[in-house]
C-alpha atoms as a PDB file:
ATOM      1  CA  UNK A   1      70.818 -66.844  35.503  1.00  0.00           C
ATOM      2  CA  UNK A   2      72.235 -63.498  34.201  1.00  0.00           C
ATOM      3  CA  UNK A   3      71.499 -60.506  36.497  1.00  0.00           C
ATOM      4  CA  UNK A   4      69.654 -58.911  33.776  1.00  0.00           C
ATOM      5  CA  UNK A   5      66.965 -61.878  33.765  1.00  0.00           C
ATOM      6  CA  UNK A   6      67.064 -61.793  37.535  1.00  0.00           C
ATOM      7  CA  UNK A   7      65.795 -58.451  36.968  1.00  0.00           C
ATOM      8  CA  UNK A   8      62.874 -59.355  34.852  1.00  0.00           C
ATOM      9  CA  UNK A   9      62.048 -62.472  37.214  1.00  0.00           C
ATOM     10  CA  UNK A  10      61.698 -59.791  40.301  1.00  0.00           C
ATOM     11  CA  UNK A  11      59.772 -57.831  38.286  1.00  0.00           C
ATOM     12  CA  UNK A  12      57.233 -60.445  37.014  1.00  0.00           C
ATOM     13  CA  UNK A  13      56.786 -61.699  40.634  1.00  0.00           C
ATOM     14  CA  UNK A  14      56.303 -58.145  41.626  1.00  0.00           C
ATOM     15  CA  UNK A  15      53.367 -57.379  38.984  1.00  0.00           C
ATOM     16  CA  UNK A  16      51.940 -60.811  39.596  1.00  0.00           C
ATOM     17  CA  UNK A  17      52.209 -59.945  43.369  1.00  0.00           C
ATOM     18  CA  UNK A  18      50.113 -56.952  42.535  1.00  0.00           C
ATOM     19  CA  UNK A  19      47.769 -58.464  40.355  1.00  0.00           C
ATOM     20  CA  UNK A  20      46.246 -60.931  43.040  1.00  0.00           C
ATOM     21  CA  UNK A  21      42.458 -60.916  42.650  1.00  0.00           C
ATOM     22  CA  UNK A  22      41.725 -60.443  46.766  1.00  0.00           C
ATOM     23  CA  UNK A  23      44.370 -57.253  46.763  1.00  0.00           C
ATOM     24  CA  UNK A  24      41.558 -55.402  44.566  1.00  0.00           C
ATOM     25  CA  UNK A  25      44.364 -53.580  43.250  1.00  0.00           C
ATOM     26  CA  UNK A  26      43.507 -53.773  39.453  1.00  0.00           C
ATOM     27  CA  UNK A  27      41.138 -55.834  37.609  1.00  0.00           C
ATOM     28  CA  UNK A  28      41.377 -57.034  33.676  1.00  0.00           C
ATOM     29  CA  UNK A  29      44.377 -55.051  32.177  1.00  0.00           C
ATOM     30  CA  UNK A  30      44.668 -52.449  34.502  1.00  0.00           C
ATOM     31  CA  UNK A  31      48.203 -50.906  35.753  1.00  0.00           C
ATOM     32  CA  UNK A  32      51.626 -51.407  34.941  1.00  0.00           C
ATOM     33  CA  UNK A  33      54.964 -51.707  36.048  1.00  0.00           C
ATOM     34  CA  UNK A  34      57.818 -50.938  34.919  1.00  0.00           C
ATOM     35  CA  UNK A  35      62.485 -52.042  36.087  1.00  0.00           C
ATOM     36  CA  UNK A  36      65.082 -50.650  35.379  1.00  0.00           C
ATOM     37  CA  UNK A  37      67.452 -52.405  33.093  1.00  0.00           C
ATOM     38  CA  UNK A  38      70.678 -50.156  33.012  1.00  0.00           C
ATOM     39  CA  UNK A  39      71.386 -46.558  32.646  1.00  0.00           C
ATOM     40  CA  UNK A  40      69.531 -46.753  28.604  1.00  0.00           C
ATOM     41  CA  UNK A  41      66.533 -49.248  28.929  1.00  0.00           C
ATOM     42  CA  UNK A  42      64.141 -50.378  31.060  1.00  0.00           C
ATOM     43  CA  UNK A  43      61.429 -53.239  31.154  1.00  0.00           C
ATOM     44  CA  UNK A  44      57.713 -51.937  31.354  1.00  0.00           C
ATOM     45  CA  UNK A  45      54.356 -53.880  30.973  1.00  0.00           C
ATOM     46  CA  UNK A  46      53.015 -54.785  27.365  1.00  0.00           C
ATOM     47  CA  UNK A  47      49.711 -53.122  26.662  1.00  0.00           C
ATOM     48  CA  UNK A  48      46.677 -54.881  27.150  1.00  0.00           C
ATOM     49  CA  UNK A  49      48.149 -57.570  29.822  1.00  0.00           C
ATOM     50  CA  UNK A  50      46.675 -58.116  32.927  1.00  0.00           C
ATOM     51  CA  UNK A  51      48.837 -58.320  36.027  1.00  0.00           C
ATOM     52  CA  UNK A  52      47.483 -61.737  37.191  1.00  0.00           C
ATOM     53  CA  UNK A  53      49.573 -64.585  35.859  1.00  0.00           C
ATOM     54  CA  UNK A  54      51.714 -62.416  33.848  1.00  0.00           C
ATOM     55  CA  UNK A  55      54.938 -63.758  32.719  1.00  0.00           C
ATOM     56  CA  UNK A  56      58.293 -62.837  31.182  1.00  0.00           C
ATOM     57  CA  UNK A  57      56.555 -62.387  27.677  1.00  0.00           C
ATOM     58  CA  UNK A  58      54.277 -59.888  29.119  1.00  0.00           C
ATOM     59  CA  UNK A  59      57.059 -57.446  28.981  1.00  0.00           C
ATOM     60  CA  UNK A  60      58.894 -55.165  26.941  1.00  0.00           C
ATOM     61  CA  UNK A  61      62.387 -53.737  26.859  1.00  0.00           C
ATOM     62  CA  UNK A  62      62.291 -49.927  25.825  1.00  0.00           C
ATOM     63  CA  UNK A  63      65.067 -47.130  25.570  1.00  0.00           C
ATOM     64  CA  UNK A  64      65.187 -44.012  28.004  1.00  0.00           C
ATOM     65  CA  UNK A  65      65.864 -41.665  24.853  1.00  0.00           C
ATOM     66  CA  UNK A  66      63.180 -41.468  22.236  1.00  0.00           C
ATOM     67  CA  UNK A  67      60.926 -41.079  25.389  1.00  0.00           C
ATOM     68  CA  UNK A  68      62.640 -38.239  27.442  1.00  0.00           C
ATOM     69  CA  UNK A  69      63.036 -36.594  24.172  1.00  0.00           C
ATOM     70  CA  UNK A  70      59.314 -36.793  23.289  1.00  0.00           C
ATOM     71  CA  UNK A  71      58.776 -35.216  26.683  1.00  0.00           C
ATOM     72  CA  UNK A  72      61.130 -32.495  26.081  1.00  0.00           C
ATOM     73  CA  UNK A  73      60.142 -31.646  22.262  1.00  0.00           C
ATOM     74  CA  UNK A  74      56.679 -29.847  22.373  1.00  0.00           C
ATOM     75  CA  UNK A  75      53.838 -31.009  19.981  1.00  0.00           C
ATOM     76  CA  UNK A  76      50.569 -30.196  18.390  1.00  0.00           C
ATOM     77  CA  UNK A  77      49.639 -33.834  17.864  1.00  0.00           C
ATOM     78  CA  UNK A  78      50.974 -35.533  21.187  1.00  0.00           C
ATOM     79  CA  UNK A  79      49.148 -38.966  20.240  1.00  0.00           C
ATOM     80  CA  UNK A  80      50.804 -39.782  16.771  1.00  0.00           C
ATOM     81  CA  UNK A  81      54.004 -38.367  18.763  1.00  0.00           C
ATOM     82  CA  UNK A  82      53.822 -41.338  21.046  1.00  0.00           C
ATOM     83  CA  UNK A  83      53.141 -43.650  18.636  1.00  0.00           C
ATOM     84  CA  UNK A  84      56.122 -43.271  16.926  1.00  0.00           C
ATOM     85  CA  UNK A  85      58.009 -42.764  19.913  1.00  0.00           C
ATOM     86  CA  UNK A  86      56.863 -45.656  21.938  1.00  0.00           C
ATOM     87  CA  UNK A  87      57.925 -47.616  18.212  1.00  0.00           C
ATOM     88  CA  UNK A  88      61.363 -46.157  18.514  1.00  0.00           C
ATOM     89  CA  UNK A  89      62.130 -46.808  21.796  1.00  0.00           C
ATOM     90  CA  UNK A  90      61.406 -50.510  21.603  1.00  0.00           C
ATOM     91  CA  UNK A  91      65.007 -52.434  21.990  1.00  0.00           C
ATOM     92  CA  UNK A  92      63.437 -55.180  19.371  1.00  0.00           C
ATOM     93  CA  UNK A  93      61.639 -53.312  16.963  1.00  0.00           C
ATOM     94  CA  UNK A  94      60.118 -56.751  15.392  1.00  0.00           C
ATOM     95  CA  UNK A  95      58.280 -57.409  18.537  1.00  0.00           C
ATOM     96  CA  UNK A  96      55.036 -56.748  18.235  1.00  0.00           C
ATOM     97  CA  UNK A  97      53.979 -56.073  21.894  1.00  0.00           C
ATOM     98  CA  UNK A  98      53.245 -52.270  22.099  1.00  0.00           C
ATOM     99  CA  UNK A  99      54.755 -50.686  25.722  1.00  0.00           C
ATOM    100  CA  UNK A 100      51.899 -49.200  27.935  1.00  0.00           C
ATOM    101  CA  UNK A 101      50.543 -45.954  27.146  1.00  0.00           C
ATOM    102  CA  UNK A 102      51.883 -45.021  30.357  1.00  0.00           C
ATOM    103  CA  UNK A 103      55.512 -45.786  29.266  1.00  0.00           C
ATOM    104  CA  UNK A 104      56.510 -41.777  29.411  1.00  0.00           C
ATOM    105  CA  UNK A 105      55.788 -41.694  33.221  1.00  0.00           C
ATOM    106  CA  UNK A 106      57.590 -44.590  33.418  1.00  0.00           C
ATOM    107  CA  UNK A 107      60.649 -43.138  31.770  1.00  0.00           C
ATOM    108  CA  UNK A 108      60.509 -39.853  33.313  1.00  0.00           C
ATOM    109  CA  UNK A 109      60.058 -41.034  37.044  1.00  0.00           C
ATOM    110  CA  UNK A 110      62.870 -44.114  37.006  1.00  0.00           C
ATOM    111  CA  UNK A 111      65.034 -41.537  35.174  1.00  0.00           C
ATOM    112  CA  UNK A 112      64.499 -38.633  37.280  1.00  0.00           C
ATOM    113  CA  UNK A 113      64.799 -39.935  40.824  1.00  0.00           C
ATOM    114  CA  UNK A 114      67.206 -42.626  40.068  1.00  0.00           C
ATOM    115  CA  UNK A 115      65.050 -45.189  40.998  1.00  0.00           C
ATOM    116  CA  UNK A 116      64.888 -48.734  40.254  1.00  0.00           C
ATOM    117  CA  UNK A 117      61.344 -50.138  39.605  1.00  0.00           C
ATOM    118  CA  UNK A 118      57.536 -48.276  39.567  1.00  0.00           C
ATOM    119  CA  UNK A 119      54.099 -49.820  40.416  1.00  0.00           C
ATOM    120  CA  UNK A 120      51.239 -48.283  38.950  1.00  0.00           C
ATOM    121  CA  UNK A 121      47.871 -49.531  40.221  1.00  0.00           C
ATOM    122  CA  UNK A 122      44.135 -48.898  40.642  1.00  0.00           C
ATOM    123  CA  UNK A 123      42.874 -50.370  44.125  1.00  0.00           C
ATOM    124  CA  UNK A 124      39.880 -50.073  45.350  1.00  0.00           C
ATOM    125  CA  UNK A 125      40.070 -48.593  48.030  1.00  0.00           C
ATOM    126  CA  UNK A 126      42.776 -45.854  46.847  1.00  0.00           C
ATOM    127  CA  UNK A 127      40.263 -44.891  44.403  1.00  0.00           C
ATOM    128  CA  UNK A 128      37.552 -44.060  46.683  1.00  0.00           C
ATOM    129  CA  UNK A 129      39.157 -41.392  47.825  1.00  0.00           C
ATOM    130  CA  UNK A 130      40.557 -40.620  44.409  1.00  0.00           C
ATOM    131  CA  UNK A 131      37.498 -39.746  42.873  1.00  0.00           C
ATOM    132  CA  UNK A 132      35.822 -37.582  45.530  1.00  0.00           C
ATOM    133  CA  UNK A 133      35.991 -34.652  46.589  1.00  0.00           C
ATOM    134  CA  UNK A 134      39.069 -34.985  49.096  1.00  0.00           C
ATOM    135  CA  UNK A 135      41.376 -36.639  46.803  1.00  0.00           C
ATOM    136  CA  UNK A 136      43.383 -33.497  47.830  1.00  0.00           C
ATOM    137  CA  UNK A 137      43.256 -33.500  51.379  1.00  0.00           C
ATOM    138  CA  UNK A 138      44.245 -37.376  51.403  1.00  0.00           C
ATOM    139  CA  UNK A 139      47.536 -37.094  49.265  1.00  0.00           C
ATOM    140  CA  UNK A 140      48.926 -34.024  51.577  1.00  0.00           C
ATOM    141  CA  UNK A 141      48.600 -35.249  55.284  1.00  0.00           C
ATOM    142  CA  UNK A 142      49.434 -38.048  56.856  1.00  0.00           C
ATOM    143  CA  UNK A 143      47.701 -40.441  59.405  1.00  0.00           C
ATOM    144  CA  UNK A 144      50.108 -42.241  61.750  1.00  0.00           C
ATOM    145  CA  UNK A 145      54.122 -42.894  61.937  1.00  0.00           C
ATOM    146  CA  UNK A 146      54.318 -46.144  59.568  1.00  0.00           C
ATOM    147  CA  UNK A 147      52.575 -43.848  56.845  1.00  0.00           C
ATOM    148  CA  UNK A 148      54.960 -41.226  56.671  1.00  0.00           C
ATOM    149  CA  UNK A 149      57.914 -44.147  57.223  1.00  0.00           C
ATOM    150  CA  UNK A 150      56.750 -45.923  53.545  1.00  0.00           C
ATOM    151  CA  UNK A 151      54.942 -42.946  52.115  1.00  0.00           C
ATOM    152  CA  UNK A 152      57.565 -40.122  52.570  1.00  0.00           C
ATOM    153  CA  UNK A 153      56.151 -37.124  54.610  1.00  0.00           C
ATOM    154  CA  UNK A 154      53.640 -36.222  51.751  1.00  0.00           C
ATOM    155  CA  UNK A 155      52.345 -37.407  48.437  1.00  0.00           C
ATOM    156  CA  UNK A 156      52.506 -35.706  45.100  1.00  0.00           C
ATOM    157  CA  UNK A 157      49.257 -35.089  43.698  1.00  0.00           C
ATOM    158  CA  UNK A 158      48.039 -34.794  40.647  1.00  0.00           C
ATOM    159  CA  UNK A 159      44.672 -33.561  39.448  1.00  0.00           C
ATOM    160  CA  UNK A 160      42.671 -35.568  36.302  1.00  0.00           C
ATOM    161  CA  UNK A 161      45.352 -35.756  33.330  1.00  0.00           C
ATOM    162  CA  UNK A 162      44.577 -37.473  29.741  1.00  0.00           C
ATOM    163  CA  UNK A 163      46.341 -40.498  30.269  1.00  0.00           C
ATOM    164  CA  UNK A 164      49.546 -40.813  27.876  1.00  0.00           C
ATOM    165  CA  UNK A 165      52.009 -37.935  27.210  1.00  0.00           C
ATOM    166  CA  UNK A 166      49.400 -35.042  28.844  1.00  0.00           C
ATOM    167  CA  UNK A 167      49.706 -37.260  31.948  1.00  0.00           C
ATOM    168  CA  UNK A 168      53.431 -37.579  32.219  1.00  0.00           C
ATOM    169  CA  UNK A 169      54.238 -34.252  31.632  1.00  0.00           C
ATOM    170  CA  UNK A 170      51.772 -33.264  34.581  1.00  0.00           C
ATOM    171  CA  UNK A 171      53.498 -36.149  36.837  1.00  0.00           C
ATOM    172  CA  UNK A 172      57.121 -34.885  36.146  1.00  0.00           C
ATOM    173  CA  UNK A 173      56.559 -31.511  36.668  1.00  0.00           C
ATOM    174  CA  UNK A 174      55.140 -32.278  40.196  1.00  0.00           C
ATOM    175  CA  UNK A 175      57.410 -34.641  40.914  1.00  0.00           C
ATOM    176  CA  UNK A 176      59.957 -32.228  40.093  1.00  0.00           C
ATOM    177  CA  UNK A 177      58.782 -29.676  42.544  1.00  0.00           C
ATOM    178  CA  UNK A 178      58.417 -31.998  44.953  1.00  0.00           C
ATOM    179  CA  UNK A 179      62.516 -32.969  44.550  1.00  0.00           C
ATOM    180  CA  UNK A 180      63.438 -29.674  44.873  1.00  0.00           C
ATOM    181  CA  UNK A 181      61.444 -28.824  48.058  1.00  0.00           C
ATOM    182  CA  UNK A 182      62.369 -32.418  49.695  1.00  0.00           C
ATOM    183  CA  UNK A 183      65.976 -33.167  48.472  1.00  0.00           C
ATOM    184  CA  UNK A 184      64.497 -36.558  47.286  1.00  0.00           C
ATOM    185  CA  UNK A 185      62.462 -38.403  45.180  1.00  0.00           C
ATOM    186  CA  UNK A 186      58.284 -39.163  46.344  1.00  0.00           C
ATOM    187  CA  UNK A 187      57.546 -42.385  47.492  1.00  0.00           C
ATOM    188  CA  UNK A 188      53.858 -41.953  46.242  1.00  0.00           C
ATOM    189  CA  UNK A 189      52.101 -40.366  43.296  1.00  0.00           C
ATOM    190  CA  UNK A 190      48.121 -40.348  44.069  1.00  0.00           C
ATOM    191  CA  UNK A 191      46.274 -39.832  40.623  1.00  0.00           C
ATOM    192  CA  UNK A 192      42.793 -38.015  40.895  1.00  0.00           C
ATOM    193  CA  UNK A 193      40.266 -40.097  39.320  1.00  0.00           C
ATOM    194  CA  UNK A 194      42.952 -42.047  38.435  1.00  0.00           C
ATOM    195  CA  UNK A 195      44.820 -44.046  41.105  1.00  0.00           C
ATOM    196  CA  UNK A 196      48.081 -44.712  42.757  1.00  0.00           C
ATOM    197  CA  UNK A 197      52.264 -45.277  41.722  1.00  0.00           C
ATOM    198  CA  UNK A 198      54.688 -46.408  44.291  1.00  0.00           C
ATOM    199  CA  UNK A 199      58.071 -45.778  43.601  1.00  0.00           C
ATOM    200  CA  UNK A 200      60.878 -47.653  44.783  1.00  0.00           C
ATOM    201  CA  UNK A 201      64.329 -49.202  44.397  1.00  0.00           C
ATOM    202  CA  UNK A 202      63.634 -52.594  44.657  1.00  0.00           C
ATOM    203  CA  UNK A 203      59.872 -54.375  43.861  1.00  0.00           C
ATOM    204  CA  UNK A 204      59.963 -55.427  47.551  1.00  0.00           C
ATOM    205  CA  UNK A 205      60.145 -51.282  48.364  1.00  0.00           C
ATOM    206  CA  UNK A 206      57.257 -50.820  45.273  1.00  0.00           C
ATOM    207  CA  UNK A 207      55.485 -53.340  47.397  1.00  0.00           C
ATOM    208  CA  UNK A 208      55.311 -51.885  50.330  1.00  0.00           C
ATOM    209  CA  UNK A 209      54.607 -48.358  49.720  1.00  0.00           C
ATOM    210  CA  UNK A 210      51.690 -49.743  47.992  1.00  0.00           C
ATOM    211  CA  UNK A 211      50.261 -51.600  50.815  1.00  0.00           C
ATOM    212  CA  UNK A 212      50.868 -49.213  53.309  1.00  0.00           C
ATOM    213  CA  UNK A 213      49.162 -46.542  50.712  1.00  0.00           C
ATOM    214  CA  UNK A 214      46.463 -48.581  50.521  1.00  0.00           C
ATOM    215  CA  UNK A 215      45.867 -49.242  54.449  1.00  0.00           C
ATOM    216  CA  UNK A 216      45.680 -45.384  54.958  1.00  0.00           C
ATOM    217  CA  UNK A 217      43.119 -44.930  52.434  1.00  0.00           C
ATOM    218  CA  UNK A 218      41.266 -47.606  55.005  1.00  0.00           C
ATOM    219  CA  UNK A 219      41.891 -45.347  57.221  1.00  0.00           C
ATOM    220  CA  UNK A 220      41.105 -42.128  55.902  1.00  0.00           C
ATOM    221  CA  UNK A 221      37.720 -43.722  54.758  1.00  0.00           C
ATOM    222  CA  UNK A 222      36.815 -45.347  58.229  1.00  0.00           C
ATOM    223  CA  UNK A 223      37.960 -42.087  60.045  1.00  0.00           C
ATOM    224  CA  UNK A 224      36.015 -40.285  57.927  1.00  0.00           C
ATOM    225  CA  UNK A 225      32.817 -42.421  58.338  1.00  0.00           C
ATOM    226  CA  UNK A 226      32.382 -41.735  61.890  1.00  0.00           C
ATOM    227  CA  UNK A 227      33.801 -37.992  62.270  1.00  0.00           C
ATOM    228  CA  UNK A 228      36.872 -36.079  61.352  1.00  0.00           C
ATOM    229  CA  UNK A 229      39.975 -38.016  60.599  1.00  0.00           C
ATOM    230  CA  UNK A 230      43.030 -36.526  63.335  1.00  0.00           C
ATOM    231  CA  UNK A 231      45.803 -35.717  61.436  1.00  0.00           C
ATOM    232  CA  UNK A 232      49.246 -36.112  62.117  1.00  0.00           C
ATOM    233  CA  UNK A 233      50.948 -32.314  62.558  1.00  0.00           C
ATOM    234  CA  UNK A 234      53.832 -31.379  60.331  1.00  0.00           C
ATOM    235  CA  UNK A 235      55.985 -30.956  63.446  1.00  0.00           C
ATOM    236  CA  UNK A 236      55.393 -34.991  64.701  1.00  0.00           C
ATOM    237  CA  UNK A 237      55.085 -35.549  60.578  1.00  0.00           C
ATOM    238  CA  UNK A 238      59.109 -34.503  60.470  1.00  0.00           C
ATOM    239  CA  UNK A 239      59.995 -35.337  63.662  1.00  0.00           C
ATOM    240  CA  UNK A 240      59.348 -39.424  62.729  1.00  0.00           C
ATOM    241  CA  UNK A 241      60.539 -39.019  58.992  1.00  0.00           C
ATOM    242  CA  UNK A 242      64.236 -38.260  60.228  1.00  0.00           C
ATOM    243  CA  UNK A 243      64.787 -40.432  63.085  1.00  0.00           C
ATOM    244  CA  UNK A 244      67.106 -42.721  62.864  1.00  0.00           C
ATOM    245  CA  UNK A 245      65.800 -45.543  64.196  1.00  0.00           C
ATOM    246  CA  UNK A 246      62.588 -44.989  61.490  1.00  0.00           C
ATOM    247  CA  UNK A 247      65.395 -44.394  58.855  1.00  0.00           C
ATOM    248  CA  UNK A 248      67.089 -47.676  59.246  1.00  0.00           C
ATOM    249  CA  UNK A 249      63.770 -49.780  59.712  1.00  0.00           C
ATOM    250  CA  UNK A 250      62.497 -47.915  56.253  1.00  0.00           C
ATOM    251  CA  UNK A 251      66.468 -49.323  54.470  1.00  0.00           C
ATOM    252  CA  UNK A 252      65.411 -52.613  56.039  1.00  0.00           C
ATOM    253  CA  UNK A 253      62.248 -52.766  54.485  1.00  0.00           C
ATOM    254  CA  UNK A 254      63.722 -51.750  50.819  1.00  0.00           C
END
């Protein structure tokens, strides 16, 4: 098995992974994911295919450079924009599998922060918070140590966005600001109204982040049910983010 199909087997396990009907992660065709191939293409999710039971089919191979360039070339029709982009960037232009929408924030983020695959999801319990009033409050603070370990010290947030170009645009410019404030890329990207993407280098790293994402929005929910969630200070929030003993458990768990 070539590394490159490697690559696409990790990734369908990883999407399948995500798609499992008791995670309540996504339902019907929701999410996408999306692996890096090499330094010009990557693999993202077909349009219109649902995570559970996916296979290698499910997939399509896309180019980095008719997308970035889209996202760098301002428009007054952003829609037929994508269309033709998301047509150009397709490494088999007969195939007739159309990427995600979402295939810009895709590009930008495993482009951007160097990364190696990114899980985009809507669970359940992520979007509770998502679509209330402290969607906010939930992305910035943290609750306890193994949060900030997976889930980096904050998230970036980003309020209600058109989904397609409008949205990516939105995403890399936070995600930019977040980079140059951190030194690094965000593990977590909470959507308002919208819902979650883990980044990470490896699907087992995407994996994680997710479920530990999704545990603190337990949290947050059941703290907030019966009185006023305790927060972890930015001081302690630091203090466990650069030890090294949390450092090398968060290398082991990539």
């Amino acid at each position: 098995m070539s590394h490159s199909t490697e690559k696409l087997a990790a990734l369908v396990e990883m999407t399948r992974t995500l798609g499992q009907p008791h995670l309540d992660y996504v339902i019907v065709g929701e999410g996408n994911t999306s692996m890096r191939i090499d330094d010009s293409s990557f693999w993202i999710k077909a349009s219109g295919q649902g995570m559970h039971g996916i296979d290698a089919t499910g997939f399509v191979a896309v180019k980095f450079a008719p997308l970035l360039a889209l996202m760098d070339a301002p428009t007054s029709d952003p829609h037929a924009a994508m269309a033709s982009a998301m047509n150009e960037a397709k490494v088999e232009p007969a195939l007739a599998l159309k990427p995600s929408v979402e295939v810009t924030f895709h590009a930008s983020l495993l482009h951007d922060c160097g990364i190696g695959c990114v899980a985009h999801t809507h669970p359940l319990l992520i979007n509770q918070i998502m679509c209330s009033t402290r969607a906010e409050e939930f992305a910035r603070r943290r609750l306890f140590p193994d949060q900030v370990v997976l889930c980096g010290p904050t998230s970036v947030f980003v309020p209600y966005v058109d989904p397609g170009l409008p949205l990516a645009l939105e995403i890399r410019a936070r995600v930019r600001a977040y980079m140059d404030e951190y030194g690094e890329f965000p593990r977590v990207v909470l959507l308002a109204n919208h819902g979650l993407i883990a980044l990470g280098q490896t699907p087992k790293d995407a994996l994680n982040v997710t479920a530990m994402c999704v545990k603190a929005a337990g949290i947050y929910v059941g703290a907030r049910s019966i009185g006023e969630p305790a927060f972890m200070s930015e001081a302690d929030i630091r203090h466990i983010y650069r030890r090294p003993d949390e450092i090398y458990r968060r290398r082991l768990f990539e």
